[in-house]
Protein backbone atom coordinates (compact mmCIF):
# COMPACT_ATOMS: atom_id res chain seq x y z
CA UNK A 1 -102.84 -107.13 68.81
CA UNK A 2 -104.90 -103.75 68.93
CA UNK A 3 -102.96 -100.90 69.87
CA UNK A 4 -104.37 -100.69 73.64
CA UNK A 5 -101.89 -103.84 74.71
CA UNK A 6 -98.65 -102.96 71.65
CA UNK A 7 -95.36 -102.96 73.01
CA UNK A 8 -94.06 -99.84 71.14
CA UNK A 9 -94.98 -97.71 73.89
CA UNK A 10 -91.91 -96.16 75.71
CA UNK A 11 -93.96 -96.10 78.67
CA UNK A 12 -93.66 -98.62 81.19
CA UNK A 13 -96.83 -101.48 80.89
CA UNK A 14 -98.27 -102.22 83.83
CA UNK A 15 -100.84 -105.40 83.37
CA UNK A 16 -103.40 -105.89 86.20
CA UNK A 17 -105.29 -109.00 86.57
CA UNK A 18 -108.91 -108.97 88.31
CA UNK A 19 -111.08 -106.06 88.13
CA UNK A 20 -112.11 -107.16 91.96
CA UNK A 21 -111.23 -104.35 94.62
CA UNK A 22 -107.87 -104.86 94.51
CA UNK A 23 -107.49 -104.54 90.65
CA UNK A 24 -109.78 -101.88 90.65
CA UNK A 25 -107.83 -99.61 93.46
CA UNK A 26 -104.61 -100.45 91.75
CA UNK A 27 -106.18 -98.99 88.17
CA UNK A 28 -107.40 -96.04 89.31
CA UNK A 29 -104.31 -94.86 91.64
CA UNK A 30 -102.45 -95.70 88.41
CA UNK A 31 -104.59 -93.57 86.37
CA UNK A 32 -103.31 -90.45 84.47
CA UNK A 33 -99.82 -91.61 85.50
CA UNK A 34 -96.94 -92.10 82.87
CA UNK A 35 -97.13 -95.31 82.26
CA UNK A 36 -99.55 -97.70 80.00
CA UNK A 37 -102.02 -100.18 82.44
CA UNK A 38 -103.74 -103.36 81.03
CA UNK A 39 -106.65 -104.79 83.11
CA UNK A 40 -107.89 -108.16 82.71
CA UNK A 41 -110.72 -109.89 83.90
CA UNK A 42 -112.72 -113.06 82.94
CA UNK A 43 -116.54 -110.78 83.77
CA UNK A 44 -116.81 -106.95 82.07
CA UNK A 45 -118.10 -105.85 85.41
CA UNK A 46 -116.99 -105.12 89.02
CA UNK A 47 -119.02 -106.48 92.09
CA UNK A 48 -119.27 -105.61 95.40
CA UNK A 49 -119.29 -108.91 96.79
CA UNK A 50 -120.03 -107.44 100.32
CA UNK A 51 -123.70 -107.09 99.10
CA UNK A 52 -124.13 -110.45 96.98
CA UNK A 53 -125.86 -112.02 99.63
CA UNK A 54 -129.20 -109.07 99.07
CA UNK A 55 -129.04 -110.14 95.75
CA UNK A 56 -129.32 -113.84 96.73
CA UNK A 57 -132.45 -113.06 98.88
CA UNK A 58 -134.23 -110.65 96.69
CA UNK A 59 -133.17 -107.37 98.33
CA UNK A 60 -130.93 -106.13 95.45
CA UNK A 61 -130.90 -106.30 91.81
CA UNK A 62 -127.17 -107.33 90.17
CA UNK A 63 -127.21 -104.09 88.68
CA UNK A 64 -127.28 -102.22 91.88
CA UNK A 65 -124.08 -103.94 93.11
CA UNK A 66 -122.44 -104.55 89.80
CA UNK A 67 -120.84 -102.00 87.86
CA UNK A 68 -118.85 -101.61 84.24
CA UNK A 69 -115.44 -101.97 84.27
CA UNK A 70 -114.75 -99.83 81.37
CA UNK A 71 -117.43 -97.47 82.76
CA UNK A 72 -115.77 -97.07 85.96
CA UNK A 73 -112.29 -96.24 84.45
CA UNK A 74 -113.41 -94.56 81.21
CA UNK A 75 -112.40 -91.26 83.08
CA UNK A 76 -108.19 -92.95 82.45
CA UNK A 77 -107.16 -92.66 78.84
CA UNK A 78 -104.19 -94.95 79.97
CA UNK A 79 -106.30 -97.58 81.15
CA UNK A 80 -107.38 -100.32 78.97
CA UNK A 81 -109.59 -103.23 79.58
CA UNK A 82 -109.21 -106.77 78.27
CA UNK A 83 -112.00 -109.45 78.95
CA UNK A 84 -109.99 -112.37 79.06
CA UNK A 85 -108.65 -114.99 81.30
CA UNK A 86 -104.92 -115.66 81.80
CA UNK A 87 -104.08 -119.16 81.38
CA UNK A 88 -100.05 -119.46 82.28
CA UNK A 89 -97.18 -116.91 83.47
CA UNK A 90 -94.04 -116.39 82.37
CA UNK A 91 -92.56 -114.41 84.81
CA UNK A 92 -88.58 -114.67 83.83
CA UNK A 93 -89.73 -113.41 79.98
CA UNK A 94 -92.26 -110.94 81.77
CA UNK A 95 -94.99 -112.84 79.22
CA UNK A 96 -98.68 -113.70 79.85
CA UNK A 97 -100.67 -116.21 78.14
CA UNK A 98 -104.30 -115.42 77.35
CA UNK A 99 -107.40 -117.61 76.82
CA UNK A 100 -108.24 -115.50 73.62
CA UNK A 101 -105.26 -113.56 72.45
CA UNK A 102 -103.43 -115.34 70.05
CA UNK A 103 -99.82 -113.51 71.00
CA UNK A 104 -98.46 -113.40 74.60
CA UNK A 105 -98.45 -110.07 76.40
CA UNK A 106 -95.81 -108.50 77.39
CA UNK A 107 -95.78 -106.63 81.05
CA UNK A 108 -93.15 -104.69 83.21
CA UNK A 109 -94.82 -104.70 86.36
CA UNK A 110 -97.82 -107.66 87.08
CA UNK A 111 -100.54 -107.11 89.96
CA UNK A 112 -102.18 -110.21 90.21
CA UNK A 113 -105.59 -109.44 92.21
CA UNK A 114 -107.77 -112.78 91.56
CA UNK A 115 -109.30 -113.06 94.77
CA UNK A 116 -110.74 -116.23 95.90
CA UNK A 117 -113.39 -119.18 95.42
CA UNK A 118 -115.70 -121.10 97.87
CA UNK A 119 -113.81 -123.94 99.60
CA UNK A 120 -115.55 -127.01 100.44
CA UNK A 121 -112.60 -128.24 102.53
CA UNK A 122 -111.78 -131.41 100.24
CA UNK A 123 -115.41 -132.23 100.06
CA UNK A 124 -115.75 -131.13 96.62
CA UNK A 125 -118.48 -133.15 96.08
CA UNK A 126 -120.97 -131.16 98.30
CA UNK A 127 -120.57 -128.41 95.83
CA UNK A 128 -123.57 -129.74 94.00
CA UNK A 129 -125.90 -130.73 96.29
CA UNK A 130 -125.40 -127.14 98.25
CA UNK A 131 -125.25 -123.33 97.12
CA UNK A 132 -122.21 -121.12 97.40
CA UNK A 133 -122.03 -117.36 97.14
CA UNK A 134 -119.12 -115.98 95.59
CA UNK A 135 -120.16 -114.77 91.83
CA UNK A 136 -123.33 -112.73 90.95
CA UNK A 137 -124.34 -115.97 88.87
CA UNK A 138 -124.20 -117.94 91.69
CA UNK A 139 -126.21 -115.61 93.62
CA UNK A 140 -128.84 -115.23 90.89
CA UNK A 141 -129.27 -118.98 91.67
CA UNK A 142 -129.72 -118.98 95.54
CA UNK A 143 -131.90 -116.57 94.72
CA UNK A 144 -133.87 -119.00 92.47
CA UNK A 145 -133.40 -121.50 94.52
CA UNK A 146 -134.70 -120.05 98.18
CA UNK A 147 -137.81 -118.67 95.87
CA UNK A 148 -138.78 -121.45 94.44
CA UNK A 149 -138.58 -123.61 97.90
CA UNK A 150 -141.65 -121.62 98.55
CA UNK A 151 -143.13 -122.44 95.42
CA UNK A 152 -142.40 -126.12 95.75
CA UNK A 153 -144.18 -126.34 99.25
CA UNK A 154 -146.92 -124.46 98.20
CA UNK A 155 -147.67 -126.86 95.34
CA UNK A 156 -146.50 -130.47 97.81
CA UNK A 157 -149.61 -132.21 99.30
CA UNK A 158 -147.38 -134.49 101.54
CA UNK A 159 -146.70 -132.44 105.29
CA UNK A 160 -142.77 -134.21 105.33
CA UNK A 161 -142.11 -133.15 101.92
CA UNK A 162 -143.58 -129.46 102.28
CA UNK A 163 -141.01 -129.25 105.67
CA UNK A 164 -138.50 -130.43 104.39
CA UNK A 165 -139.16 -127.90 101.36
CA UNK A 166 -139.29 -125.08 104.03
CA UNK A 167 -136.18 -126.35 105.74
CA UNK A 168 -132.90 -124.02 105.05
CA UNK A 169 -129.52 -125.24 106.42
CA UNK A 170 -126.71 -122.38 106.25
CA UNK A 171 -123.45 -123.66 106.72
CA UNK A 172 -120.64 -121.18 108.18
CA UNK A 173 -120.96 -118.31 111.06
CA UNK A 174 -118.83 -116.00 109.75
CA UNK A 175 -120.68 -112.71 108.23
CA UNK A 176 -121.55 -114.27 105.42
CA UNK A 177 -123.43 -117.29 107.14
CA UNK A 178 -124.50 -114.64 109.52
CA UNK A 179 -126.22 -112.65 107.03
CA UNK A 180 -127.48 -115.21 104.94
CA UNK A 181 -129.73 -116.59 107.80
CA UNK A 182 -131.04 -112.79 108.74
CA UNK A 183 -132.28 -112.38 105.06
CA UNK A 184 -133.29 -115.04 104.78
CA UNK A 185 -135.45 -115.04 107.74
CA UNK A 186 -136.86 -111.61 107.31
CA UNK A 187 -137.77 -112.80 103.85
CA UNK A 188 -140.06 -115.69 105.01
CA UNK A 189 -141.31 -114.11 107.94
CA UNK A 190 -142.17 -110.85 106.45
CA UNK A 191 -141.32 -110.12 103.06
CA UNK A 192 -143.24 -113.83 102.08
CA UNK A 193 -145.82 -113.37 105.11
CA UNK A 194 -149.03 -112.64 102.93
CA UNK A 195 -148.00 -114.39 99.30
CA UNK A 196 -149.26 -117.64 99.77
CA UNK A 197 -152.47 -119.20 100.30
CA UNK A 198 -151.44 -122.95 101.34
CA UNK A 199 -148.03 -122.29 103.37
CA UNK A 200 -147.11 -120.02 106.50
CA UNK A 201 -143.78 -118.78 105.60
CA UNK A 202 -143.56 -117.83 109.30
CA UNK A 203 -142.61 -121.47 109.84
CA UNK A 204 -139.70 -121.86 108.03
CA UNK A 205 -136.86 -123.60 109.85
CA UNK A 206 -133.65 -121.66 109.32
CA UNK A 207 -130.27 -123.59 110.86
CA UNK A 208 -127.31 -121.94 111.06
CA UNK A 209 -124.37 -124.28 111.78
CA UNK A 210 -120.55 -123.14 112.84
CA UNK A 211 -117.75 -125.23 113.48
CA UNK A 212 -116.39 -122.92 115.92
CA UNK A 213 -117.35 -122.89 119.09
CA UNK A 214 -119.37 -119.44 118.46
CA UNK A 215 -120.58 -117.31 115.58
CA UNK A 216 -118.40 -114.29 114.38
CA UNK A 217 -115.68 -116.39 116.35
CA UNK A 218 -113.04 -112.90 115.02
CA UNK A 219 -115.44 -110.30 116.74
CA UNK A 220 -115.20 -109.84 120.34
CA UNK A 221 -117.35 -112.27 122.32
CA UNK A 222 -119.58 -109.70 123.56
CA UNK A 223 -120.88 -109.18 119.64
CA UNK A 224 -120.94 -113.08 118.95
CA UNK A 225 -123.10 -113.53 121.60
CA UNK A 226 -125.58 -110.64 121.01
CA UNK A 227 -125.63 -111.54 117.33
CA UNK A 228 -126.83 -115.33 118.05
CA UNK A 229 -129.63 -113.95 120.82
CA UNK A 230 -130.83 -111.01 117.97
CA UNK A 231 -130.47 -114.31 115.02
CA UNK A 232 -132.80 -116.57 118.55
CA UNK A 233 -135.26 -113.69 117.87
CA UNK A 234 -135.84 -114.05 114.24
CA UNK A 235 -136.54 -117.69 114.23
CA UNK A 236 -133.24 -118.87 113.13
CA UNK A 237 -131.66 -121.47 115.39
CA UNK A 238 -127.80 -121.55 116.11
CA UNK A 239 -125.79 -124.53 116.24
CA UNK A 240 -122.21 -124.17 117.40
CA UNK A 241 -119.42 -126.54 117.68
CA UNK A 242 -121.07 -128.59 115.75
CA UNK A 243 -119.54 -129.99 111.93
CA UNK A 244 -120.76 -130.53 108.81
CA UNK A 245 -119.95 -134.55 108.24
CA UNK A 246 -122.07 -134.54 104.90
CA UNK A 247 -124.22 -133.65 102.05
CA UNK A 248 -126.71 -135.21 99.96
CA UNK A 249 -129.63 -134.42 97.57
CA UNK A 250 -132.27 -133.04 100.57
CA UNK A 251 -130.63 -133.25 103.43
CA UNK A 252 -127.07 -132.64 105.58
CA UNK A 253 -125.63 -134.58 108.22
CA UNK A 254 -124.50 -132.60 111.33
CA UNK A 255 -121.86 -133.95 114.54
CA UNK A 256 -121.23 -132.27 117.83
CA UNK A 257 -120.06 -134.03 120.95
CA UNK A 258 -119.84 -137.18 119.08
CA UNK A 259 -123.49 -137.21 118.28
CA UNK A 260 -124.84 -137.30 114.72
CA UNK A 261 -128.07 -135.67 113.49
CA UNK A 262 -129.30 -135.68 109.90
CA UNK A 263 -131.95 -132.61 109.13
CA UNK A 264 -134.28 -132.89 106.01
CA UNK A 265 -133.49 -129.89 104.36
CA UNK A 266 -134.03 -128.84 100.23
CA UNK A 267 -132.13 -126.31 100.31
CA UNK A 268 -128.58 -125.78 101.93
CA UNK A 269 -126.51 -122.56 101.45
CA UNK A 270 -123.02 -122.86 101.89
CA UNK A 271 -120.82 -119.74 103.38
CA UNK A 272 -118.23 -121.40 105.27
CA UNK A 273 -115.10 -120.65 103.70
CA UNK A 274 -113.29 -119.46 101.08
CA UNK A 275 -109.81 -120.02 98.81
CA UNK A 276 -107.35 -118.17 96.53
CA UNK A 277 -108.14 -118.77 93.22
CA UNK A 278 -106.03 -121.30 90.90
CA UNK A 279 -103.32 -118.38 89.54
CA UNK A 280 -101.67 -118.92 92.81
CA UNK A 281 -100.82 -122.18 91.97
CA UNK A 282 -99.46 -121.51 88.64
CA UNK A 283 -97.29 -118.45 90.14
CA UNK A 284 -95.90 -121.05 92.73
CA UNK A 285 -95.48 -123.56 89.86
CA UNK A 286 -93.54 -121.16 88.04
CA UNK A 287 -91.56 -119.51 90.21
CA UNK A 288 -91.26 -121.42 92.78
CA UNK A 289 -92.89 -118.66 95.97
CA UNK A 290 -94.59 -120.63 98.43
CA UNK A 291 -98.22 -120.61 99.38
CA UNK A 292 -100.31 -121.21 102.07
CA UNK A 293 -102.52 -124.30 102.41
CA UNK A 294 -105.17 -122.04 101.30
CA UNK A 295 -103.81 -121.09 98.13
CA UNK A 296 -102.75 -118.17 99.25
CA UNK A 297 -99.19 -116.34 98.24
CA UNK A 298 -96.85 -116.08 100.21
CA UNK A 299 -95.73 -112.42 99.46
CA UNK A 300 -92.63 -109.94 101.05
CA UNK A 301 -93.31 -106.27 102.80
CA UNK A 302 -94.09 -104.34 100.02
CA UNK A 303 -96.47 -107.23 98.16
CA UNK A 304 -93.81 -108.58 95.70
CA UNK A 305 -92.78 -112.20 95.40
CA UNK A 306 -89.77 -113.14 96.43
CA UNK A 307 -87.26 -113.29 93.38
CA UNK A 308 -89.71 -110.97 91.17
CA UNK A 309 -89.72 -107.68 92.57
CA UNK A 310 -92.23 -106.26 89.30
CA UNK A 311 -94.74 -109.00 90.47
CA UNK A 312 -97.25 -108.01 92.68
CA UNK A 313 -99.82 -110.19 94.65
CA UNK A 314 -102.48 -108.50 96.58
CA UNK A 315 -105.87 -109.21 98.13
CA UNK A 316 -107.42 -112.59 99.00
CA UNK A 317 -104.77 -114.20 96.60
CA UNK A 318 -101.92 -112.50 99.18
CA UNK A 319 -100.98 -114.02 102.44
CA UNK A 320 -99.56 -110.70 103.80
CA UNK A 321 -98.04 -111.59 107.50
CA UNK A 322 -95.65 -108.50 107.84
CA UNK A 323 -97.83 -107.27 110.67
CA UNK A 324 -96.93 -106.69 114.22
CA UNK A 325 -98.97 -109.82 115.62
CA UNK A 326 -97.60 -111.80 112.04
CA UNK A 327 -100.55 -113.17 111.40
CA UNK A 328 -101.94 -113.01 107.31
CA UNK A 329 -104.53 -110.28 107.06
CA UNK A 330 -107.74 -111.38 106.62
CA UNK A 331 -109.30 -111.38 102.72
CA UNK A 332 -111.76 -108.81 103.57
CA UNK A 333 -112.30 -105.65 100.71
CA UNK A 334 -110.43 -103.05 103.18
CA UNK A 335 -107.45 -105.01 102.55
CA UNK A 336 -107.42 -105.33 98.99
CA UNK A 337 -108.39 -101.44 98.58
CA UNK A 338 -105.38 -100.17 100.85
CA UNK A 339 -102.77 -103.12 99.18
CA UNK A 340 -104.47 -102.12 95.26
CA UNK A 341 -103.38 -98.42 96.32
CA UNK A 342 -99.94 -99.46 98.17
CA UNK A 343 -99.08 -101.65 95.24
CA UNK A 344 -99.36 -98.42 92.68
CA UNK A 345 -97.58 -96.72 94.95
CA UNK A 346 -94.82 -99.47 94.77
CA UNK A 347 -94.65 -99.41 91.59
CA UNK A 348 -94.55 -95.94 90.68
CA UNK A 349 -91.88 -95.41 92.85
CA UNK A 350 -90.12 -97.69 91.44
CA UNK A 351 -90.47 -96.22 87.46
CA UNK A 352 -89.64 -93.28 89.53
CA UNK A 353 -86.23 -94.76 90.67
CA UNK A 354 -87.30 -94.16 94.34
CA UNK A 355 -87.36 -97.05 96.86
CA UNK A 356 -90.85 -98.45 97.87
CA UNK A 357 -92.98 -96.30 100.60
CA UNK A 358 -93.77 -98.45 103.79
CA UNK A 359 -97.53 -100.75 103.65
CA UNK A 360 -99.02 -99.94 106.79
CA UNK A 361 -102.86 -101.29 107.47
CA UNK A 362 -105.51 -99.19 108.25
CA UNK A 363 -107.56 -101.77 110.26
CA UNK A 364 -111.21 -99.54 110.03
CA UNK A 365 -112.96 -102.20 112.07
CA UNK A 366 -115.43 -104.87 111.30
CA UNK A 367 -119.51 -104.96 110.48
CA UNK A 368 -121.81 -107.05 110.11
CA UNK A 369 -125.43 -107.22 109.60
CA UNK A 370 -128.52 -108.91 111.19
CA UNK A 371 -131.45 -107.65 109.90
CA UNK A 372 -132.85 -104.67 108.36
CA UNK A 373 -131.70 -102.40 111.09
CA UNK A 374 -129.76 -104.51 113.35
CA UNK A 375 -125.76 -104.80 112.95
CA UNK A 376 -122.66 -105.15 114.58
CA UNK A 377 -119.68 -103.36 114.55
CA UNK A 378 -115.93 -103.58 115.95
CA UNK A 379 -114.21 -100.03 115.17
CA UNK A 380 -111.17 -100.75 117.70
CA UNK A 381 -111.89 -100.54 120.88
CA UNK A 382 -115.65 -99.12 119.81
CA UNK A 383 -118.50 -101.95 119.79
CA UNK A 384 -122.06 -101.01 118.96
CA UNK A 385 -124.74 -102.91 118.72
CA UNK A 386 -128.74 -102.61 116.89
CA UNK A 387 -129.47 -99.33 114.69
CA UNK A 388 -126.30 -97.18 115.53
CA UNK A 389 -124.50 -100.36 114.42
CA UNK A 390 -126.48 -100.78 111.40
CA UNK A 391 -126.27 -96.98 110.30
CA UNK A 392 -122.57 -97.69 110.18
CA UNK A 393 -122.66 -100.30 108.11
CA UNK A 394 -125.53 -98.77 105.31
CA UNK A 395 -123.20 -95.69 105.39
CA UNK A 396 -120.06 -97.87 104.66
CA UNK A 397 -121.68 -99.58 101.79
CA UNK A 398 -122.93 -97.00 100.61
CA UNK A 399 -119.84 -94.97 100.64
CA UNK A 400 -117.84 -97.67 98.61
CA UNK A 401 -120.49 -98.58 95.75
CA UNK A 402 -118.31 -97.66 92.61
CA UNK A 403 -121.19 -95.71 90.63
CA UNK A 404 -123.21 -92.95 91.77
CA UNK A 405 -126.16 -94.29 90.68
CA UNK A 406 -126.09 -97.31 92.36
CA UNK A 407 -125.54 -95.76 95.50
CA UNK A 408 -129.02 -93.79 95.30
CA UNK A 409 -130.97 -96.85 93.74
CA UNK A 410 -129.56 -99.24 96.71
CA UNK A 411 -130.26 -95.92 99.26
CA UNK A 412 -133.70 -95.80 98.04
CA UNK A 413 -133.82 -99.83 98.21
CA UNK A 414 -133.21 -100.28 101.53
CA UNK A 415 -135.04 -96.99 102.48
CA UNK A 416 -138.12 -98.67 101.20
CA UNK A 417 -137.50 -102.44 102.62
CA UNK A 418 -136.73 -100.54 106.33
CA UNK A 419 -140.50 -98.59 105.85
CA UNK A 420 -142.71 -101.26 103.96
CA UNK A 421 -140.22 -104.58 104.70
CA UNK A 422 -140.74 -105.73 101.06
CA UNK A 423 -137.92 -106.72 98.56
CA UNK A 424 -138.75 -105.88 95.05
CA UNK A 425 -136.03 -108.63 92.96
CA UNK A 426 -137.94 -111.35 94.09
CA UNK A 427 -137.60 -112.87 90.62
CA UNK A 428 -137.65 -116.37 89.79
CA UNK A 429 -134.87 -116.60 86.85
CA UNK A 430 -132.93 -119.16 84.99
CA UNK A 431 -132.97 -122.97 84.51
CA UNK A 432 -134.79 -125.33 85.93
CA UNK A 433 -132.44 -128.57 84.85
């Protein structure tokens, strides 16, 4: 092996694995300390998932949310980055097996920080007739996908075909679902209005479904309620309580109250739930800590396993219950940030020979966004609503884009989409098969 990931260092070796915000938090707090940190990831970038979804819908490009990992951590001469995948743990020998590397490497303290993957809720097989958004490939092709929808009913002659082209099903009312359908209203209604000559993009059908009995179902009702009148407004119609029975090519089958509907729809984007990614599984398989039927690990107080006290789970991959109501913290990027910190913390401590500090979460609220300048937001007992709401939410994003750069170029983005409601990526990229 290269010298970056030797053993001969005295130093202790502390090998992180996703470059997610979790991994990310836990490299930096790490950097310049005494010890020798490994970060792996499968992708040579970090995203800020929170923003995926303006990259789906032509608002961002992936290089406005997307950012170098060795770039961002160039600054830490201790901090090495391997693009790799880990295949198998050995957490008794304190070994990792690599996809690439041809030895094992070697670790004294493992932060595992894989995050999740869209869950289809053992209908696996919907996966290819809808579109999830979870990587920036994936949102490249919603992006291609929503795009060319326009194209195809712009070139159809029949009237079913050219609705059912213009037909857009999002399944899941969380903010993710929530979002989806703003964009992607705002991009037919406006954005779209003038670029065709056959179709009138202002009659898109948008459906958002939720299982739930309301949208935003974790946000006070108050916000749930205003956020399904302000989603009324833009055309997009709400169904709640009602589930998602099945999927096939150009269209989805929908039940509430024991009633069944099928809607004719090309193009169905799925944002209804999410689950840790397969290490969790191997962990559990080799050391026998429980997870959660999402995946999910089961870790102790201070985000070790039990029986491993040098291995670390944080993030979406985490179930973290030691709270005062115990109930798991959600997998949103606060908590991996605050548990990627704690988890340095942990661990330097411990190379320290002092006993772990205490995790406490910082619970900074919740936002979500409508349209251009209409939000939500849930700061504790706080609850705003329309522009304040949204100014919150730009300035949060903002605020935790990892380069500089990108947080003028997606300033001067969404300065320009507020003023002229245009979204420059509207670019219609990658296969066709």
């Amino acid at each position: 092996m290269s010298a970056p990931f030797s053993s001969s260092s005295s130093l202790p070796h502390i090998v992180i694995v996703g470059g997610g915000f979790g991994g990310l938090y836990t490299a930096q707090a790490l950097g310049d300390q005494p010890v020798r940190v490994t970060l792996i990831d499968k992708r040579n970038f970090h995203l800020f998932q929170p923003l995926l979804y303006q990259v789906a819908t032509g608002s961002l490009s992936p290089s406005d949310i997307a950012a170098p990992l060795r770039s961002v951590l160039a600054k830490y001469e201790n901090v090495s980055v391997l693009l790799d995948e880990v295949l198998d743990i050995n957490a008794t020998d304190q070994l990792l097996t690599l996809k690439t590397e041809p030895e094992a490497l070697h670790y004294d303290y493992l932060v595992l920080a894989t995050g999740s993957m869209t869950h289809f809720f053992g209908h696996d097989d919907w996966a290819k007739n809808s579109l999830e958004l979870k990587t920036l490939e994936s949102a490249l092709d919603m992006r291609r996908r929503v795009l060319d929808a326009f194209e195809k009913a712009e070139r159809e002659t029949d009237p079913k075909l050219q609705e059912a082209a213009m037909n857009f099903v999002i399944v899941g009312g969380g903010p993710t679902g929530v979002e989806l359908a703003g964009a992607v209203a705002e991009l037919a209604r406006y954005t779209l209005k003038h670029d065709f000559r056959r179709i009138d993009c202002s009659t898109t059908k948008i459906t958002l479904v939720e299982a739930a009995p309301r949208i935003l179902s974790v946000y006070p009702e108050s916000l749930s309620r205003w956020t399904a009148e302000k989603l009324k407004q833009l055309g997009v119609t709400v169904l709640e309580a009602t589930q998602v029975t099945d999927i096939q090519p150009g269209c989805i089958t929908l039940s509430k109250n024991g009633q069944t509907e099928t809607i004719q729809a090309d193009t169905v984007l799925w944002g209804a739930g999410v689950k840790a990614s397969g290490l969790g599984k191997i962990l559990a398989d080799k050391t026998g800590v429980e997870i959660d039927r999402g995946g999910r690990v089961i870790v102790e107080a201070d985000m070790s396993i039990k029986g491993y006290s040098n291995v670390f789970v944080i993030g979406d991959l985490a179930s973290y219950s030691h709270t005062a109501t115990q109930k798991p913290l959600p997998g949103v990027a606060p908590v991996a940030m605050q548990q990627g910190s704690y988890a340095a913390k942990c661990i330097m401590a411990n190379v320290r020979g002092f006993s772990s500090p205490r995790f406490e979460y910082v619970d900074k609220g919740s936002l979500a966004v409508i349209s251009f300048n209409e939000a939500v937001a849930s700061i504790g007992k706080l609850q705003l609503t329309g522009f304040a709401a949204w100014m919150i939410w730009a300035f949060v994003h903002i605020f935790y884009l990892v380069e500089f750069d990108s947080k003028i170029v997606v300033l001067f983005q969404w300065g320009w989409s507020l003023l002229t409601q245009r979204r420059s990526a509207r670019l219609i990229t990658g296969s066709y098969d």
